[in-house]
C-alpha atoms as a PDB file:
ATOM      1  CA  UNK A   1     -28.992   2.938  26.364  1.00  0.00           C
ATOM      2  CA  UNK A   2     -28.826   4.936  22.977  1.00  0.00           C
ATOM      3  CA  UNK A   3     -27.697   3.078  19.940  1.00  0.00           C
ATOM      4  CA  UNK A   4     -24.405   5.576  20.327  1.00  0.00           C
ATOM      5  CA  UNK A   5     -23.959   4.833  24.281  1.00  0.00           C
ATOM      6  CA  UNK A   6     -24.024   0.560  22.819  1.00  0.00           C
ATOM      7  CA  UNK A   7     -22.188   0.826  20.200  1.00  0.00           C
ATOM      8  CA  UNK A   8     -19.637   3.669  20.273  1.00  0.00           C
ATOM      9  CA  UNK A   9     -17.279   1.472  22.828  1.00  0.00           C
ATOM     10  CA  UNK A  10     -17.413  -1.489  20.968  1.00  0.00           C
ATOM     11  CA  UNK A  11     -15.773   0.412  17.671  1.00  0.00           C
ATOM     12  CA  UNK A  12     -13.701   2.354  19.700  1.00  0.00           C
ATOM     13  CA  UNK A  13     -12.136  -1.190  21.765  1.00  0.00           C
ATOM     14  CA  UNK A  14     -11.435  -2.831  18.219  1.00  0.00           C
ATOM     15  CA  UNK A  15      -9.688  -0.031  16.797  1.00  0.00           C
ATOM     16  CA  UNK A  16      -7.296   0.505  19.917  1.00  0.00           C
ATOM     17  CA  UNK A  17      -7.299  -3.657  20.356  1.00  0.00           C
ATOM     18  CA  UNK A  18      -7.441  -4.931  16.597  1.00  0.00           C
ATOM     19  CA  UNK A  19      -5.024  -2.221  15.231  1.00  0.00           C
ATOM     20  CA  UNK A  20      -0.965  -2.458  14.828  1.00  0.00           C
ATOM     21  CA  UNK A  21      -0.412   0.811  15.043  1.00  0.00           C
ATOM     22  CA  UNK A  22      -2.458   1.095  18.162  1.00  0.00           C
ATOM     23  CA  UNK A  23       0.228  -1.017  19.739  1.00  0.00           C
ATOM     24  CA  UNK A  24       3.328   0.476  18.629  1.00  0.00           C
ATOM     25  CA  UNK A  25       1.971   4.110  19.622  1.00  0.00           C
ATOM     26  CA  UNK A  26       1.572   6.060  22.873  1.00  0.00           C
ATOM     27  CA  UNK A  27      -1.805   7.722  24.592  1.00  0.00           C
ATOM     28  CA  UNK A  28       0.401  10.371  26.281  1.00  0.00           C
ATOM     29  CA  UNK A  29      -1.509  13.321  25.529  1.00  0.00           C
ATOM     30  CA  UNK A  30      -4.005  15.437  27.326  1.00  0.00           C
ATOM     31  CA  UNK A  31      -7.475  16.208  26.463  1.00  0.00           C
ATOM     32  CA  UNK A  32     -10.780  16.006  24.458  1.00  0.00           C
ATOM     33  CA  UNK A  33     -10.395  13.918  20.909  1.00  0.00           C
ATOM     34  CA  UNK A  34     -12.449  15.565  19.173  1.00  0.00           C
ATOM     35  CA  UNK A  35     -12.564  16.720  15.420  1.00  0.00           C
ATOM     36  CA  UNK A  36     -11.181  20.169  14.596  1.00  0.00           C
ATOM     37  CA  UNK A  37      -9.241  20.072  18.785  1.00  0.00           C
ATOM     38  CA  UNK A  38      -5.861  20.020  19.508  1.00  0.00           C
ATOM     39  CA  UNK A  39      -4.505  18.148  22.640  1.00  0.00           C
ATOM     40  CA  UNK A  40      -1.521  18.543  24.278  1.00  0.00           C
ATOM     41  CA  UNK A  41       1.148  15.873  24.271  1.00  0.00           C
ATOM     42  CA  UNK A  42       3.194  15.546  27.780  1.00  0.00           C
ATOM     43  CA  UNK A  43       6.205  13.519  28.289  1.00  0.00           C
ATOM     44  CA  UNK A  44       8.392  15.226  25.641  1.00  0.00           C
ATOM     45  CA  UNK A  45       9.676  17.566  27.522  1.00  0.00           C
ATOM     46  CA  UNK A  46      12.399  16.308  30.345  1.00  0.00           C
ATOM     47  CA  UNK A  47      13.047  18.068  33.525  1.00  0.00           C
ATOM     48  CA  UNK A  48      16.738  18.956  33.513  1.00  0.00           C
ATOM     49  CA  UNK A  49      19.350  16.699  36.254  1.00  0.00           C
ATOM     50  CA  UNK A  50      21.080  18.586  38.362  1.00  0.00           C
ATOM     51  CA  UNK A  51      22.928  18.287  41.636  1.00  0.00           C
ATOM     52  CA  UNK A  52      20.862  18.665  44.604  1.00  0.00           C
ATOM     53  CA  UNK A  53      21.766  21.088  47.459  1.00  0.00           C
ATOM     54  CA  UNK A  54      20.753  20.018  50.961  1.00  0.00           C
ATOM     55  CA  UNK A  55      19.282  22.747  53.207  1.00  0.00           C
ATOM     56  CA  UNK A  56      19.335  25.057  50.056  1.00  0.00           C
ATOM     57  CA  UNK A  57      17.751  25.972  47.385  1.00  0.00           C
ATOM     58  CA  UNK A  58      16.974  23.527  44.389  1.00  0.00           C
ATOM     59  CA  UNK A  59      15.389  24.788  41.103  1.00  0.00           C
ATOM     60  CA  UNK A  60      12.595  23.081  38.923  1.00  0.00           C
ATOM     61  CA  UNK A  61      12.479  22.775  35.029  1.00  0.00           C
ATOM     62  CA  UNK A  62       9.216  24.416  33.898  1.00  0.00           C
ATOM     63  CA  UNK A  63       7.278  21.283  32.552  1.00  0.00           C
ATOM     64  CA  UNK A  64       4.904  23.288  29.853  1.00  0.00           C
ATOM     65  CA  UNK A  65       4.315  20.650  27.188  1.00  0.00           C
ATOM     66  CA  UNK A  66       1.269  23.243  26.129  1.00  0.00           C
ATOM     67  CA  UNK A  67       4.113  24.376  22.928  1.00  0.00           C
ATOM     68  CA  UNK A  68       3.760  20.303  21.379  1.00  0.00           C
ATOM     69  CA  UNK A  69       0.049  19.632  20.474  1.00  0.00           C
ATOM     70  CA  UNK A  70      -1.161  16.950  18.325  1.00  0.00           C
ATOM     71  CA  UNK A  71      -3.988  18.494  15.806  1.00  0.00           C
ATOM     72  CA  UNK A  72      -7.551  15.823  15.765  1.00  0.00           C
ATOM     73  CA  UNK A  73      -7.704  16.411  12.309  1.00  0.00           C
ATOM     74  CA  UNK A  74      -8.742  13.509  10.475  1.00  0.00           C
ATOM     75  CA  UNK A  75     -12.285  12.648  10.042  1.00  0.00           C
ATOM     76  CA  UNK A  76     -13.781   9.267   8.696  1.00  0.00           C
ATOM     77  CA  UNK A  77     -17.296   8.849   8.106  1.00  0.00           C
ATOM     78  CA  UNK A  78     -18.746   5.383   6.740  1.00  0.00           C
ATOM     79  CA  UNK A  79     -22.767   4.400   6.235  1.00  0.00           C
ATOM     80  CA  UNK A  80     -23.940   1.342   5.529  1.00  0.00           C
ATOM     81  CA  UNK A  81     -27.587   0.313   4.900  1.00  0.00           C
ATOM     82  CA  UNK A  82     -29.388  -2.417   6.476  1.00  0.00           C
ATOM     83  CA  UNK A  83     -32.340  -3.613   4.756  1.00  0.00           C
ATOM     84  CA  UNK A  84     -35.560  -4.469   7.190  1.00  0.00           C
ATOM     85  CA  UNK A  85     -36.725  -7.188   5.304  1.00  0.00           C
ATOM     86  CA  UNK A  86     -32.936  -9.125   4.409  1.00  0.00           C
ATOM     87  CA  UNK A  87     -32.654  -8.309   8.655  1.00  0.00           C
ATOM     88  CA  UNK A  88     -35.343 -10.802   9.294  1.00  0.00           C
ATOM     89  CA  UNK A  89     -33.991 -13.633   6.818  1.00  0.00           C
ATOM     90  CA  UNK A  90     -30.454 -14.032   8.307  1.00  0.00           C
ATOM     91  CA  UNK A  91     -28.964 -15.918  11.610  1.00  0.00           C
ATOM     92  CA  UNK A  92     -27.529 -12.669  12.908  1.00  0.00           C
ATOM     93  CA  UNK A  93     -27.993  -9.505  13.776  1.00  0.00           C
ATOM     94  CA  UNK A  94     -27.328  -7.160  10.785  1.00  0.00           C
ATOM     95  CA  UNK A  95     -27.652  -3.504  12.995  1.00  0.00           C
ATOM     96  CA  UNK A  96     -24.433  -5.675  14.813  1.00  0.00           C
ATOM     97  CA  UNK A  97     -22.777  -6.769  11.854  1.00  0.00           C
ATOM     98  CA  UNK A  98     -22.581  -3.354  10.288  1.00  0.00           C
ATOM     99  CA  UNK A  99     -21.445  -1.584  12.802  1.00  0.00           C
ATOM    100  CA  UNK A 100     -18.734  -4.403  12.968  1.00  0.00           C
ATOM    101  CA  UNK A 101     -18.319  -3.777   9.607  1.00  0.00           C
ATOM    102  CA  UNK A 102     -17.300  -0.147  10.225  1.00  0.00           C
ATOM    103  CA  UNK A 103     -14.926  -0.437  12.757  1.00  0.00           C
ATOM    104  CA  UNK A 104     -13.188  -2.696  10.285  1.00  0.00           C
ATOM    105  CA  UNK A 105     -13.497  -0.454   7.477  1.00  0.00           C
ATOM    106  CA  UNK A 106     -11.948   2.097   9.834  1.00  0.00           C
ATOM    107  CA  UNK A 107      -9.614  -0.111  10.913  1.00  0.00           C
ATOM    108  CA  UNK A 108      -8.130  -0.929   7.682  1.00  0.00           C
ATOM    109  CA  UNK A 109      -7.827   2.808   6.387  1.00  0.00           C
ATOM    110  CA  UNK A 110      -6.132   4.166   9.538  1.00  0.00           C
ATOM    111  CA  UNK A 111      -3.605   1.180   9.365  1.00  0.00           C
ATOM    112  CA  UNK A 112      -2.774   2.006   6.211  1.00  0.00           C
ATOM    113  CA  UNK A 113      -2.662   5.921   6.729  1.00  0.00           C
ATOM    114  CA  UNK A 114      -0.921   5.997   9.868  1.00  0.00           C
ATOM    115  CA  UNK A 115       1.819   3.346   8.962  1.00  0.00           C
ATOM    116  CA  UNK A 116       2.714   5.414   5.777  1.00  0.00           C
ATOM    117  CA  UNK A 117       3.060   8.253   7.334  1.00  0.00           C
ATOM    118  CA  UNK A 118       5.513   6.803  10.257  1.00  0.00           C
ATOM    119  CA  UNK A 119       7.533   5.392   7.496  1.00  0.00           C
ATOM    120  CA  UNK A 120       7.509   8.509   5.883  1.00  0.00           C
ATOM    121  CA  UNK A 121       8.398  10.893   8.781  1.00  0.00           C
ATOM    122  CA  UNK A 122      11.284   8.148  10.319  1.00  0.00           C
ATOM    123  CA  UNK A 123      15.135   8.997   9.542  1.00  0.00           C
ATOM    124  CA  UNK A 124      15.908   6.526   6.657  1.00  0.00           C
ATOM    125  CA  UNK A 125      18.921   4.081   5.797  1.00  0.00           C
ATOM    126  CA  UNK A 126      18.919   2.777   2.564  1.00  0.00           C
ATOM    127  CA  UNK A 127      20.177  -1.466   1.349  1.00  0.00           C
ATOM    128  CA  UNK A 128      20.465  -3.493  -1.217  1.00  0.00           C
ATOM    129  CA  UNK A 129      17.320  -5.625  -1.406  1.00  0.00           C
ATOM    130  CA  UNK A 130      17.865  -7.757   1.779  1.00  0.00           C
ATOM    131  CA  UNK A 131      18.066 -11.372   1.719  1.00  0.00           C
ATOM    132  CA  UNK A 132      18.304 -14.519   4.196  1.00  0.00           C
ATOM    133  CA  UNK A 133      21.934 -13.418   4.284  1.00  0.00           C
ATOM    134  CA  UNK A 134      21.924 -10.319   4.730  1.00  0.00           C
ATOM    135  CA  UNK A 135      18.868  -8.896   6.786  1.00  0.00           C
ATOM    136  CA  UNK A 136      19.577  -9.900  10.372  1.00  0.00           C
ATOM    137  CA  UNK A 137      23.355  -7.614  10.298  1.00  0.00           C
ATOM    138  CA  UNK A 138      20.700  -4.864   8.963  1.00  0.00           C
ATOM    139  CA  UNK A 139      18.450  -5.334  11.831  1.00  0.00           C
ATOM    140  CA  UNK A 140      21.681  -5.223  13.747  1.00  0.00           C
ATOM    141  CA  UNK A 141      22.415  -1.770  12.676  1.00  0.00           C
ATOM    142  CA  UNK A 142      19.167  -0.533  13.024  1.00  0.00           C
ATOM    143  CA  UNK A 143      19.798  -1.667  16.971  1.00  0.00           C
ATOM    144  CA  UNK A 144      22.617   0.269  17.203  1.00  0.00           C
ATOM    145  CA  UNK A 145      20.979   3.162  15.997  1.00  0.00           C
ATOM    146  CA  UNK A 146      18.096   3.750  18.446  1.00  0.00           C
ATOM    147  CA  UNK A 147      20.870   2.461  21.032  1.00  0.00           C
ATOM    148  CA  UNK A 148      22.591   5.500  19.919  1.00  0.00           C
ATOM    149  CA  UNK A 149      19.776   7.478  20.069  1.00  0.00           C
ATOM    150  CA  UNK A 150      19.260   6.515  23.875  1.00  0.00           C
ATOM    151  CA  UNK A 151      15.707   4.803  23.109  1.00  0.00           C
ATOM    152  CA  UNK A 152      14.882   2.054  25.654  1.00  0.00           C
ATOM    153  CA  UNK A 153      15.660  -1.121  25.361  1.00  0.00           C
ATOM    154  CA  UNK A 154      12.497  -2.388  26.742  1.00  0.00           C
ATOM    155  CA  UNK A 155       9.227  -2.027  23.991  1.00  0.00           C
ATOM    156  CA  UNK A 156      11.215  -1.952  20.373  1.00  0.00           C
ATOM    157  CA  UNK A 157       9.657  -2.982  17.399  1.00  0.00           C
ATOM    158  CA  UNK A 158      10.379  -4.279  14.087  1.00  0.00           C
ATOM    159  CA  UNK A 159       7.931  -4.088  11.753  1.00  0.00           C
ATOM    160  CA  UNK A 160       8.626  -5.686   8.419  1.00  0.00           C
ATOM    161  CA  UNK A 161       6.855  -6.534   4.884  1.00  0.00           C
ATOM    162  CA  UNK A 162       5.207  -9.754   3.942  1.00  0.00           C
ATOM    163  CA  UNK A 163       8.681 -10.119   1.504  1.00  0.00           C
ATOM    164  CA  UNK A 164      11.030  -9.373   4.458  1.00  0.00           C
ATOM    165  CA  UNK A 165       9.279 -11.507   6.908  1.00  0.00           C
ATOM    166  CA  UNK A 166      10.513 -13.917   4.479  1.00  0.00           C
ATOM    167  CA  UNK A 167      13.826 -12.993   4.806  1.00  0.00           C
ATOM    168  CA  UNK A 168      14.185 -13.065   8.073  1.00  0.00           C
ATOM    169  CA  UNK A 169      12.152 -16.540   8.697  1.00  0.00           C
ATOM    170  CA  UNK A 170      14.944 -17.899   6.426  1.00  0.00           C
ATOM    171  CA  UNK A 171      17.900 -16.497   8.663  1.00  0.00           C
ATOM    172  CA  UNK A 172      17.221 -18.200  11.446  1.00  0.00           C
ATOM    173  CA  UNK A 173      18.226 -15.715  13.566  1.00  0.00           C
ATOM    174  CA  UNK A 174      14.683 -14.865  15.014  1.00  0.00           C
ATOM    175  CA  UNK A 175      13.080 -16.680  17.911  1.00  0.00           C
ATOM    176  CA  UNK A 176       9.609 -17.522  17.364  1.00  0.00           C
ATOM    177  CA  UNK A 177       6.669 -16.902  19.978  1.00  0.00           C
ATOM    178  CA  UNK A 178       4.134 -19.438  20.890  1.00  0.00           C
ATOM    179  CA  UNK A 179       2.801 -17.261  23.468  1.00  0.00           C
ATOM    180  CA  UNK A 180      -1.369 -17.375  22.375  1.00  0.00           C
ATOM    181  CA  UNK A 181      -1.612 -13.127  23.084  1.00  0.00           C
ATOM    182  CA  UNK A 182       1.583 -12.376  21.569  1.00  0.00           C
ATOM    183  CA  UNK A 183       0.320 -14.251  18.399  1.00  0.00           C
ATOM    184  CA  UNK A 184      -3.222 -12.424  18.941  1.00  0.00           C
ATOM    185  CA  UNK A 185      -1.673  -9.419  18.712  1.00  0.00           C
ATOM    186  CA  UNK A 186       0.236 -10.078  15.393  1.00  0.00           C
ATOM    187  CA  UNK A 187       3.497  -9.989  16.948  1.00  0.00           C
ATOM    188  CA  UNK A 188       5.609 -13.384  15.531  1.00  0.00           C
ATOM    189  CA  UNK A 189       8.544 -13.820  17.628  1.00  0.00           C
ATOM    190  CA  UNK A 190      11.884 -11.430  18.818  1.00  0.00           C
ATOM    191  CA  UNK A 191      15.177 -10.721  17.082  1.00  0.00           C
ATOM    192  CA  UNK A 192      17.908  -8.478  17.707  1.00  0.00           C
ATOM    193  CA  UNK A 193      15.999  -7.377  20.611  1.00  0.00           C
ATOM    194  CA  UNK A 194      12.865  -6.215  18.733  1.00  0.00           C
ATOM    195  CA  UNK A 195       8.955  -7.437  19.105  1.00  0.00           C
ATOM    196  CA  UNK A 196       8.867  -8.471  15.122  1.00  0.00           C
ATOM    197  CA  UNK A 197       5.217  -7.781  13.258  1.00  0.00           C
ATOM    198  CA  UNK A 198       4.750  -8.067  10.145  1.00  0.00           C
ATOM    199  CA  UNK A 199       2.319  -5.317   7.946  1.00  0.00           C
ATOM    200  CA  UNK A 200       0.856  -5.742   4.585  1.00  0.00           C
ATOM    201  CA  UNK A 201       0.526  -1.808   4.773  1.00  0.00           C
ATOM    202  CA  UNK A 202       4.245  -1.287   4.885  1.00  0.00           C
ATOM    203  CA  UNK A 203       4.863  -3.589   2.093  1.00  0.00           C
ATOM    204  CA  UNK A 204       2.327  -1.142   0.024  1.00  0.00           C
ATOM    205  CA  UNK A 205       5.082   1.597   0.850  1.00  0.00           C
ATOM    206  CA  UNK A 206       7.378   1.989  -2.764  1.00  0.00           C
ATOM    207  CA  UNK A 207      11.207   1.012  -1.654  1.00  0.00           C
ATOM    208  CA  UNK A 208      10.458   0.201   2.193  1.00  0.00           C
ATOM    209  CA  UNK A 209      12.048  -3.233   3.883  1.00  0.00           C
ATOM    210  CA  UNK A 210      12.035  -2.337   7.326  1.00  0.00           C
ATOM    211  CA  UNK A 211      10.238  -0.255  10.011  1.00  0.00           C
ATOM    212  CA  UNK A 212      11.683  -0.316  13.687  1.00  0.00           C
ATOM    213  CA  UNK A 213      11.350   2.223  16.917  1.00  0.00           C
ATOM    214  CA  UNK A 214       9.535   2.698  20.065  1.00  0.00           C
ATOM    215  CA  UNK A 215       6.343   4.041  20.667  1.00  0.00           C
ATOM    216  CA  UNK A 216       7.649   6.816  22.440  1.00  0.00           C
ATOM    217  CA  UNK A 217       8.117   7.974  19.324  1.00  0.00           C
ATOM    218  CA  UNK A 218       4.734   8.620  18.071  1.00  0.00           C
ATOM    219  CA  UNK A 219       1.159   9.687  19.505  1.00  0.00           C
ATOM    220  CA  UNK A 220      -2.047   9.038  18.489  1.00  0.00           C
ATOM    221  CA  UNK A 221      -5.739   9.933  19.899  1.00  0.00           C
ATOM    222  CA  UNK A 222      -8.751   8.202  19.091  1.00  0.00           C
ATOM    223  CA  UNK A 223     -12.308   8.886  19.383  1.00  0.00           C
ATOM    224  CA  UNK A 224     -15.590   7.973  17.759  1.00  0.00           C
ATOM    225  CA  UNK A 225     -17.739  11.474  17.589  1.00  0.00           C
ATOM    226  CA  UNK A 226     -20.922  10.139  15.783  1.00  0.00           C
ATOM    227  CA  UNK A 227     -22.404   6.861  15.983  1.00  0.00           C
ATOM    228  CA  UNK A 228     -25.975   6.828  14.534  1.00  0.00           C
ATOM    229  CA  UNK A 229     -29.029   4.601  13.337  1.00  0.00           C
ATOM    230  CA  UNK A 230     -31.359   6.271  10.709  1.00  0.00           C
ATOM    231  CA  UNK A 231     -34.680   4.827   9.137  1.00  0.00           C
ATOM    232  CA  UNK A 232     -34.399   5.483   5.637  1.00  0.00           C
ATOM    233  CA  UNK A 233     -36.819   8.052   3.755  1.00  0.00           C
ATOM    234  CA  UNK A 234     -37.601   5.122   1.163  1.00  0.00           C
ATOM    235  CA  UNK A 235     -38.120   1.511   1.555  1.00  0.00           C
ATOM    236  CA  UNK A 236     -37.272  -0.898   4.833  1.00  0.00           C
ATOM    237  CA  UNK A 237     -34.340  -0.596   6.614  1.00  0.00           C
ATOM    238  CA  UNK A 238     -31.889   1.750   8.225  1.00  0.00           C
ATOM    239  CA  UNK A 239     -28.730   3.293   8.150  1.00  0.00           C
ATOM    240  CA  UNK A 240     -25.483   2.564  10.342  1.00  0.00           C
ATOM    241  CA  UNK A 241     -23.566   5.700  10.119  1.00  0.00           C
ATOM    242  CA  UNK A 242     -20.491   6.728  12.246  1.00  0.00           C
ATOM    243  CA  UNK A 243     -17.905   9.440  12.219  1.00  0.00           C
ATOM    244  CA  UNK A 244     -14.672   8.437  13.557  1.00  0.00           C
ATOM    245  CA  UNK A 245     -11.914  11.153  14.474  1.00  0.00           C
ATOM    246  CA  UNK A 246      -8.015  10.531  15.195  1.00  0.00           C
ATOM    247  CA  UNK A 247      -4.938  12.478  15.190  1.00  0.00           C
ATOM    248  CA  UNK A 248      -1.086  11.133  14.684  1.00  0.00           C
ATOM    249  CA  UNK A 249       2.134  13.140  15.669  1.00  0.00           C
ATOM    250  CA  UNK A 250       5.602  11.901  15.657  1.00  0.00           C
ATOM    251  CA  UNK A 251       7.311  13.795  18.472  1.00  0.00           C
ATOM    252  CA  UNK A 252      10.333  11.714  18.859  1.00  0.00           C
ATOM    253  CA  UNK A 253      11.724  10.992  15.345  1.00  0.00           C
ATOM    254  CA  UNK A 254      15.058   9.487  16.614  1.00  0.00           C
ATOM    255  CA  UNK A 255      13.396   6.668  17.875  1.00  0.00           C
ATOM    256  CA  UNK A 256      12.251   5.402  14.941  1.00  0.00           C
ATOM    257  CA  UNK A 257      14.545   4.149  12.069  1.00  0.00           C
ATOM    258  CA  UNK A 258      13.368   2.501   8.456  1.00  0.00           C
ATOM    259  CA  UNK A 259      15.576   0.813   5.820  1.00  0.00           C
ATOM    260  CA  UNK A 260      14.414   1.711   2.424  1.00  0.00           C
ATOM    261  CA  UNK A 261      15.423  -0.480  -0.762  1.00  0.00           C
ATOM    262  CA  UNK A 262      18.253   1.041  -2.669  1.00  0.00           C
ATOM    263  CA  UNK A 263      17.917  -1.007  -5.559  1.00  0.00           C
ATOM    264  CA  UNK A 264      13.931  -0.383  -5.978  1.00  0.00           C
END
């Protein structure tokens, strides 16, 4: 196999496995992610309920989600050298480790980028700076909100800051997991309903507390378009270089709901 056909999976899996924001999003779209495309998102539209007629004739909803399309229109590029001679002096290999390297480099921006902007795009409620006392009734609200709303029960999320998981630790309202995947996956127990995780990137958001929905609310396509290994023109050694393209749309706003700090 190519050095792309080897190595473009194993970015691709840790992005979609290692990511948050992988988790809390859907994959319902259709087609090619690829920089510059657009795919079409499918599951927005609803067919409409009506009462059936037996032995007559019953009517269809036209299901053309081709109107909501999701633009691929961010593109990340990272290269990192390897130098031929430090590659032989090392217990690893270092072709491995840098491509490892870049899907965590990846990983980290796209966190950050896509979190802000689903904090950014969800309705907002605004608090006093929440405390032990005071952030569970929140959380309560925010439940009756997207219950409101008609989002499903089944899937919500709570995502909160490093200062908020604090918070709500000291509540004792929340019921912590010991389930080994659950903890893999960076989710640290249930409250109010909600799968609680807990994001460095939306405590880098000014005034946000809390970020909670369902990821029927937001889409997001990933693909790695370039993955390649160049000798360099000068010296030993080669270059890992990859371009990684991705596209976020929030098509369901009302199922996401974030409590901003009044006070900040």
């Amino acid at each position: 196999m190519t050095f792309a056909e080897t190595w473009s999976p194993v970015v691709l899996e840790r992005l979609q496995e290692d990511l948050l924001v992988s988790k809390i999003t859907n994959r319902n779209y259709d087609g090619d992610v690829k920089g510059g495309n657009a795919v079409n998102i499918f599951g927005v539209v609803l067919p409409a309920v009506t009462d059936y007629t037996r032995d007559g004739a019953n009517g269809a909803t036209a299901h053309d989600n081709s109107k909501v399309k999701m633009l691929i229109d961010k593109e990340k590029w990272t290269a990192e050298y390897v130098d031929g001679v430090s590659a032989t002096q090392v217990p690893y290999d270092m072709e491995q480790r840098a491509v490892l390297n870049t899907a965590l480099a990846m990983a980290e921006f796209m966190e950050n980028e896509v979190m802000v902007y689903m904090h950014t795009t969800a309705p907002k409620l605004t608090a006093a700076t929440l405390t032990k006392d005071t952030v569970y009734s929140t959380i309560l609200t925010m439940k009756k909100t997207l219950k409101t709303n008609k989002v499903p029960v089944t899937g919500r999320y709570l995502i909160c800051t490093p200062d908020m998981e604090v918070a709500i630790l000291e509540s004792n309202k929340m019921v912590p997991t010991a389930d080994p995947k659950q903890l893999a996956d960076g989710m640290i127990g249930r409250i109010g309903g909600f799968d609680v995780y807990v994001s460095n990137d939306l405590g880098e958001v000014a005034k946000a507390q809390l970020l909670a929905g369902h990821s029927l609310a937001t889409t997001m396509g990933i693909g790695v378009a370039k993955m390649l290994k160049k000798d360099v023109e000068n010296g030993d050694g080669v270059k890992v270089q990859n371009l990684t393209v991705y596209g976020r749309l929030v098509t369901v706003p009302t199922a996401l709901i974030a409590i901003d700090d009044a006070t900040a």
